[in-house]
Protein backbone atom coordinates (compact mmCIF):
# COMPACT_ATOMS: atom_id res chain seq x y z
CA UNK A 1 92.37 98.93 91.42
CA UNK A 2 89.27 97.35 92.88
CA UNK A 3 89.64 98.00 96.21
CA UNK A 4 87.87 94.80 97.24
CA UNK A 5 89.84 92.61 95.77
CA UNK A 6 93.39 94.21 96.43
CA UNK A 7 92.65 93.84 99.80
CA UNK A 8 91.61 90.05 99.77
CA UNK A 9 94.65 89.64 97.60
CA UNK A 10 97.26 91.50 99.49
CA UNK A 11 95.83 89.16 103.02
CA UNK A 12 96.62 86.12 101.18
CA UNK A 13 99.76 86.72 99.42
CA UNK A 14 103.05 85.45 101.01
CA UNK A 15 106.91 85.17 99.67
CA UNK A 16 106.07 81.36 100.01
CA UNK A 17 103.41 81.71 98.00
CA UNK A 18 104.88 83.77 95.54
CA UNK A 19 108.03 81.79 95.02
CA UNK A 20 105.98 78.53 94.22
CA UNK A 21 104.23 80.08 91.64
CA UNK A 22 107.47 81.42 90.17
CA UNK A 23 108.99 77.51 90.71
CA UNK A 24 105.80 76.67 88.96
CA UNK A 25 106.28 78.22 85.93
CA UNK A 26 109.69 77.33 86.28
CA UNK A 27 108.76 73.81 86.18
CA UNK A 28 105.83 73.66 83.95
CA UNK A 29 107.79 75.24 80.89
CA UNK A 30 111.24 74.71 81.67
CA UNK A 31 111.97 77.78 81.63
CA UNK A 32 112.90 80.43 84.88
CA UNK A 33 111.82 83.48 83.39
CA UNK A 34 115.28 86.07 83.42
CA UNK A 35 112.65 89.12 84.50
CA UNK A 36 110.92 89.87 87.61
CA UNK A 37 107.81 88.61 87.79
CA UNK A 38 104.95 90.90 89.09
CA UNK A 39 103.92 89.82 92.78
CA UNK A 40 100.08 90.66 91.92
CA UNK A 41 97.65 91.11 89.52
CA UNK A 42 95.99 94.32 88.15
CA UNK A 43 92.68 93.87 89.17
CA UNK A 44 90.76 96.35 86.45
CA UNK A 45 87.45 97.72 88.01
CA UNK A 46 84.72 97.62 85.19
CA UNK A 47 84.37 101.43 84.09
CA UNK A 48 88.10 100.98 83.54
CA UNK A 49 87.87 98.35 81.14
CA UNK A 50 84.83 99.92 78.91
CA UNK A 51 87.52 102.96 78.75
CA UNK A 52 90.34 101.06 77.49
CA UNK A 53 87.62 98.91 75.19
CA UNK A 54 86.74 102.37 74.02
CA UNK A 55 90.19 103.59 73.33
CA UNK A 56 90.87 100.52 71.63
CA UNK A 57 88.35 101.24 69.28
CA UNK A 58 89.30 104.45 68.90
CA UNK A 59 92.63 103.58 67.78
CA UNK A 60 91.39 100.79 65.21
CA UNK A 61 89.15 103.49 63.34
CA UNK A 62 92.09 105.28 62.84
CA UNK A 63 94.70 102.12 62.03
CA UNK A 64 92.14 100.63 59.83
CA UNK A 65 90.77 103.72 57.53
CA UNK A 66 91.83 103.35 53.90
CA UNK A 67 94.75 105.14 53.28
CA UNK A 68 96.28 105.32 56.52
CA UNK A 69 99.20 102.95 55.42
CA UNK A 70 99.81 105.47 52.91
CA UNK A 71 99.41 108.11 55.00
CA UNK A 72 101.62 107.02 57.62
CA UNK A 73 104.51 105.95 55.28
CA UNK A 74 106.83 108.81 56.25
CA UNK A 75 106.76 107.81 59.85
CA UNK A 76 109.31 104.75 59.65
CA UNK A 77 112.82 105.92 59.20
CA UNK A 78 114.44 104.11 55.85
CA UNK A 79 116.69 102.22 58.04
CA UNK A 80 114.08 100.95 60.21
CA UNK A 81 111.59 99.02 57.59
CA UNK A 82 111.46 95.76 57.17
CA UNK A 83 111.44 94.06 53.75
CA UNK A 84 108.52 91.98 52.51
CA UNK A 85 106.23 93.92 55.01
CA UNK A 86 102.59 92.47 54.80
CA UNK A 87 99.68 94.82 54.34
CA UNK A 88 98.28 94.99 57.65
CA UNK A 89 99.71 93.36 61.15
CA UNK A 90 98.92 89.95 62.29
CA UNK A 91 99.26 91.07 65.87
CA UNK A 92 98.73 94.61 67.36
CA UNK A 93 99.51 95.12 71.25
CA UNK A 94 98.14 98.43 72.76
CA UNK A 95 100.28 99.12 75.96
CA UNK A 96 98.40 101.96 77.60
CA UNK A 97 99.31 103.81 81.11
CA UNK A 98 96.31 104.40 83.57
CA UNK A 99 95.99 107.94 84.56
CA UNK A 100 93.43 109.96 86.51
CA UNK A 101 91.35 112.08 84.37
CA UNK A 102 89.35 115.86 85.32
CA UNK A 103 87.37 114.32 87.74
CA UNK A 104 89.29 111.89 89.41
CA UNK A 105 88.01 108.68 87.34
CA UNK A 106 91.06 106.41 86.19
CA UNK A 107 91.84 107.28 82.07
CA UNK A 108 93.56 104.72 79.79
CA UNK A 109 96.57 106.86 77.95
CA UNK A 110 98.05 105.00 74.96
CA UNK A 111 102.15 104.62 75.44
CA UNK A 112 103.07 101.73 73.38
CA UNK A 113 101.84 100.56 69.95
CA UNK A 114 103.38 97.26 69.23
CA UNK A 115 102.65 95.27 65.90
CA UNK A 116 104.15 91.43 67.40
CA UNK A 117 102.94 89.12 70.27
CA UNK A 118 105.86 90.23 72.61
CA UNK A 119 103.45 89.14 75.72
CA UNK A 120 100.54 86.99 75.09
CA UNK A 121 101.24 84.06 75.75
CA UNK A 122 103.27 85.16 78.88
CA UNK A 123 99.76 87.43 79.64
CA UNK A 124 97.40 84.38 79.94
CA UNK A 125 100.62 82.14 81.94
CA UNK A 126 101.14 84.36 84.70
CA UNK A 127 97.64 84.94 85.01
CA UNK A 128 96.54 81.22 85.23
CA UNK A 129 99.34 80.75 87.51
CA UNK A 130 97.79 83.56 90.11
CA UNK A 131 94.72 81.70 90.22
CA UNK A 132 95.90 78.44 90.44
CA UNK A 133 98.05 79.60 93.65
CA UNK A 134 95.88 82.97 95.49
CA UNK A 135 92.41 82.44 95.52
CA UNK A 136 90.89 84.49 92.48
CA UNK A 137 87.48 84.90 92.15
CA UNK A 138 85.90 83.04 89.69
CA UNK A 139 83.78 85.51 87.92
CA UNK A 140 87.14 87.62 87.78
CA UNK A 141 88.40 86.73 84.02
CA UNK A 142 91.57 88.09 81.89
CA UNK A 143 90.08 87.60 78.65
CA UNK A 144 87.84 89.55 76.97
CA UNK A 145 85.16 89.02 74.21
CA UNK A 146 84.46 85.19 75.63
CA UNK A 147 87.85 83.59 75.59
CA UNK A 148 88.44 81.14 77.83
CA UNK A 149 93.05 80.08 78.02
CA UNK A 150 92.41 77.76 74.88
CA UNK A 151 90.20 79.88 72.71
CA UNK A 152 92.54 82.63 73.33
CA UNK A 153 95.75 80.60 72.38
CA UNK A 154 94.11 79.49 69.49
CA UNK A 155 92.60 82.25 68.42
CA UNK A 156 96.18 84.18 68.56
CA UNK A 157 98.03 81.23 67.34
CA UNK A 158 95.68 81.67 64.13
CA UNK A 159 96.87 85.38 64.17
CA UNK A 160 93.24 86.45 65.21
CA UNK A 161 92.78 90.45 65.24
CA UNK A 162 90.11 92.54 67.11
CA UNK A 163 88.56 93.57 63.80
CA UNK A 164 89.99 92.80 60.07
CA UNK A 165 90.85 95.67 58.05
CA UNK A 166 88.23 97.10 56.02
């Protein structure tokens, strides 16, 4: 998405250099992931990522209100809950689709709302693994609010949330 940096990706990227960093990961956990693993990054320009920060926030004002467990009760089929549920969520993944908005400016739309760590760790793996094999540059991060690979493991492993519920 930032043009820029597409371009200097797509010129360096090979099938060579792809495969190793699949091997890599291969080799580094044991483990050959079963899915296809994406051949680039998403590089997110940085009105993009104020608008998904935004949304974000959005969405915890309305998760985190008192009440809205109560109010959102009816929601989750009988057959679908799970016993011993805790109050609130360790983890909460927002999967959101990028669409173009009135005037043409890219618009996060929520699709997914996820309340388990299906992807972080994989998030921050690939992502290390593109910059340890393309040449990323180095004021180009994947973390956000100051995490660096082993604040944000830790700070997940912890079950660390955006905000804590009111």
């Amino acid at each position: 998405m930032i043009a820029a940096l597409r371009k200097a990706f797509n010129e360096q990227f090979t099938p060579l250099k792809y495969q190793q960093l699949v091997d890599d990961i291969e080799v580094t956990y044991s483990h050959r992931p079963t899915f296809r693993v994406a051949e680039t990054p998403v590089f997110v320009p940085h009105a993009l990522k104020e608008r998904l920060l935004e949304a974000i926030e959005q969405i915890l004002d309305t998760l985190l209100q008192p009440g809205f467990k109560a109010l959102s009760e009816s929601a989750i089929p009988e057959h679908l809950r799970v016993p011993g549920e805790s109050p609130h969520t360790t983890f909460l993944q927002l999967d959101f689709g990028i669409c173009l908005d009135e005037n043409g400016d890219y618009i996060p739309q929520l699709v997914e709302l996820q309340g388990f760590p299906s992807l972080y760790f994989w998030q921050d793996t690939v992502a290390n693994m593109y910059r340890k094999h393309f040449s990323i540059p180095s004021d180009i991060h994947h973390h956000f609010n100051g995490l660096n690979s082993e604040t944000y493991r830790g700070s997940y492993a912890q079950g660390h949330i955006w905000r804590q519920p009111a």
